[in-house]
Protein backbone atom coordinates (compact mmCIF):
# COMPACT_ATOMS: atom_id res chain seq x y z
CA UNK A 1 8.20 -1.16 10.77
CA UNK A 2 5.40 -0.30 8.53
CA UNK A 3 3.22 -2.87 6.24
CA UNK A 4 1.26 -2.33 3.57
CA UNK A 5 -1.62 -5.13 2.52
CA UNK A 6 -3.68 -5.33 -0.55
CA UNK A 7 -6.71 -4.91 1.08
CA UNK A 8 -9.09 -4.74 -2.47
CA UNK A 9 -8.08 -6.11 -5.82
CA UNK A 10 -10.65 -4.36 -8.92
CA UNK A 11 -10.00 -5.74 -12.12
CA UNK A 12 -7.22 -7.34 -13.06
CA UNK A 13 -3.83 -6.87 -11.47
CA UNK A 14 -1.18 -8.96 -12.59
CA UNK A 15 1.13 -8.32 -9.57
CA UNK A 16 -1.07 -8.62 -6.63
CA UNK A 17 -3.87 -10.31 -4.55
CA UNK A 18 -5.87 -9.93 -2.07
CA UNK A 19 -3.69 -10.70 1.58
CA UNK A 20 -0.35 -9.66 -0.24
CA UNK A 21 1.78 -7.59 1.60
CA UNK A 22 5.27 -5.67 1.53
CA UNK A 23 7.20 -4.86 4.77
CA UNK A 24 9.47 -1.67 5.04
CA UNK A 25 11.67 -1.14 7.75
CA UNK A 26 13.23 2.29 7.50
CA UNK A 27 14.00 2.85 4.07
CA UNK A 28 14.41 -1.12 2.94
CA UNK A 29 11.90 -3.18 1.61
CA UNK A 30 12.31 -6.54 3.96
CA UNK A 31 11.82 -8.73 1.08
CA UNK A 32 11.72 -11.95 3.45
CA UNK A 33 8.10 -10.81 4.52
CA UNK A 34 7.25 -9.36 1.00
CA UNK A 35 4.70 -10.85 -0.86
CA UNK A 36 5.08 -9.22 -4.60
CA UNK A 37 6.94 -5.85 -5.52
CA UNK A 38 5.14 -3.56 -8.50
CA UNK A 39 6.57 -0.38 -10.27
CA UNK A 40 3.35 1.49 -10.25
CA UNK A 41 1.94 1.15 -6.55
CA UNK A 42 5.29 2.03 -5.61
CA UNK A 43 4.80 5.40 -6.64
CA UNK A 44 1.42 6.32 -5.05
CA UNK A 45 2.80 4.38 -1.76
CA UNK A 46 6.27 6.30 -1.39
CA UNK A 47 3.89 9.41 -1.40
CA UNK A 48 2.81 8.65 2.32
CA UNK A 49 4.73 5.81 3.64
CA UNK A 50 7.60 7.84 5.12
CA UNK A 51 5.04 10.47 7.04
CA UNK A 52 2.72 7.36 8.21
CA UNK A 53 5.61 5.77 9.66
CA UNK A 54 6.85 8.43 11.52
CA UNK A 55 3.27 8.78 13.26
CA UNK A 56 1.27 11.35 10.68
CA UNK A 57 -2.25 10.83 11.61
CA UNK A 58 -3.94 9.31 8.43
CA UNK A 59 -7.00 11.34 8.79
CA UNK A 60 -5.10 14.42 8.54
CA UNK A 61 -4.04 13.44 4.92
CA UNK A 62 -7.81 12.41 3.79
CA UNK A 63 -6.12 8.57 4.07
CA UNK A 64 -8.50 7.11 6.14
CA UNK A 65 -11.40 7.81 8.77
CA UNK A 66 -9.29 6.06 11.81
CA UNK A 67 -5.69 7.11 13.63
CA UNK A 68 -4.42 3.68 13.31
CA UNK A 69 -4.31 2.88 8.90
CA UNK A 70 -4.52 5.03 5.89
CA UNK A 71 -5.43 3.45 1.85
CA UNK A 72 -4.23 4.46 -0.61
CA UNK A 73 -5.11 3.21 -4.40
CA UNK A 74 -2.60 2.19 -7.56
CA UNK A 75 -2.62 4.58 -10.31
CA UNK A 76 -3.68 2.11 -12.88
CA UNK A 77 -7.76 3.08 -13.69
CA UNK A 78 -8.67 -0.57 -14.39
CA UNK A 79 -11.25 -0.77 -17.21
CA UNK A 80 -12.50 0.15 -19.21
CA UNK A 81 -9.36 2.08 -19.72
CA UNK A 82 -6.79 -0.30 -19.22
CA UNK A 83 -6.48 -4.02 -19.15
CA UNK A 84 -5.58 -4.18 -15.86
CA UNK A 85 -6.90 -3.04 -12.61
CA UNK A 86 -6.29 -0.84 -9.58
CA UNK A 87 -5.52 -2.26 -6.20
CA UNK A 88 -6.86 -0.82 -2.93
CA UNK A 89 -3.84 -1.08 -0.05
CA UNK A 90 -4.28 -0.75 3.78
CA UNK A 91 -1.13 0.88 5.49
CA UNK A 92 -0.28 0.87 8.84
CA UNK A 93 2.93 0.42 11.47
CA UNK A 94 3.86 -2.21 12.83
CA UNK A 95 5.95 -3.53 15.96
CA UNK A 96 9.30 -4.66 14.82
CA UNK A 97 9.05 -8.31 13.84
């Protein structure tokens, strides 16, 4: 299983905060341990999560300094181009739960 937290909110994000998290377990989305779904992380996220969950060391993508979680950011600037805000996610695998 692999779970992905909202580690940093900046701005204004409509969707998340900080503590959220979604839950993937192959290729589903356990929605009984997801906190909030949104469009546009989604799209940075699928990116990576596959290789992270099948072991690909973080560091090796320029995700993170340690073996063990990667970030990766939403695609939404924040201002003072948008209203909204970009959101800062910790990713890392999980035991089965």
């Amino acid at each position: 299983m692999f779970e992905i937290e909202v580690h940093e909110v900046r701005g204004k994000c409509p969707v998340f905060k900080v503590g959220d998290k979604i839950v993937i377990d192959g290729p589903k989305i356990v929605l009984e341990k997801t906190d909030a779904v949104c469009i546009h992380a989604l799209a940075p996220l699928l990116h990576y999560v596959v290789a992270l969950d099948r072991g690909v060391d973080p560091r090796g993508l320029g995700l993170s300094k340690t073996p063990d979680e990667a970030y990766i950011q939403c695609v939404d600037p924040g201002e003072p181009y948008t209203g909204g805000g970009t959101v800062i996610f910790r990713c890392r695998r999980i035991k089965g739960k």
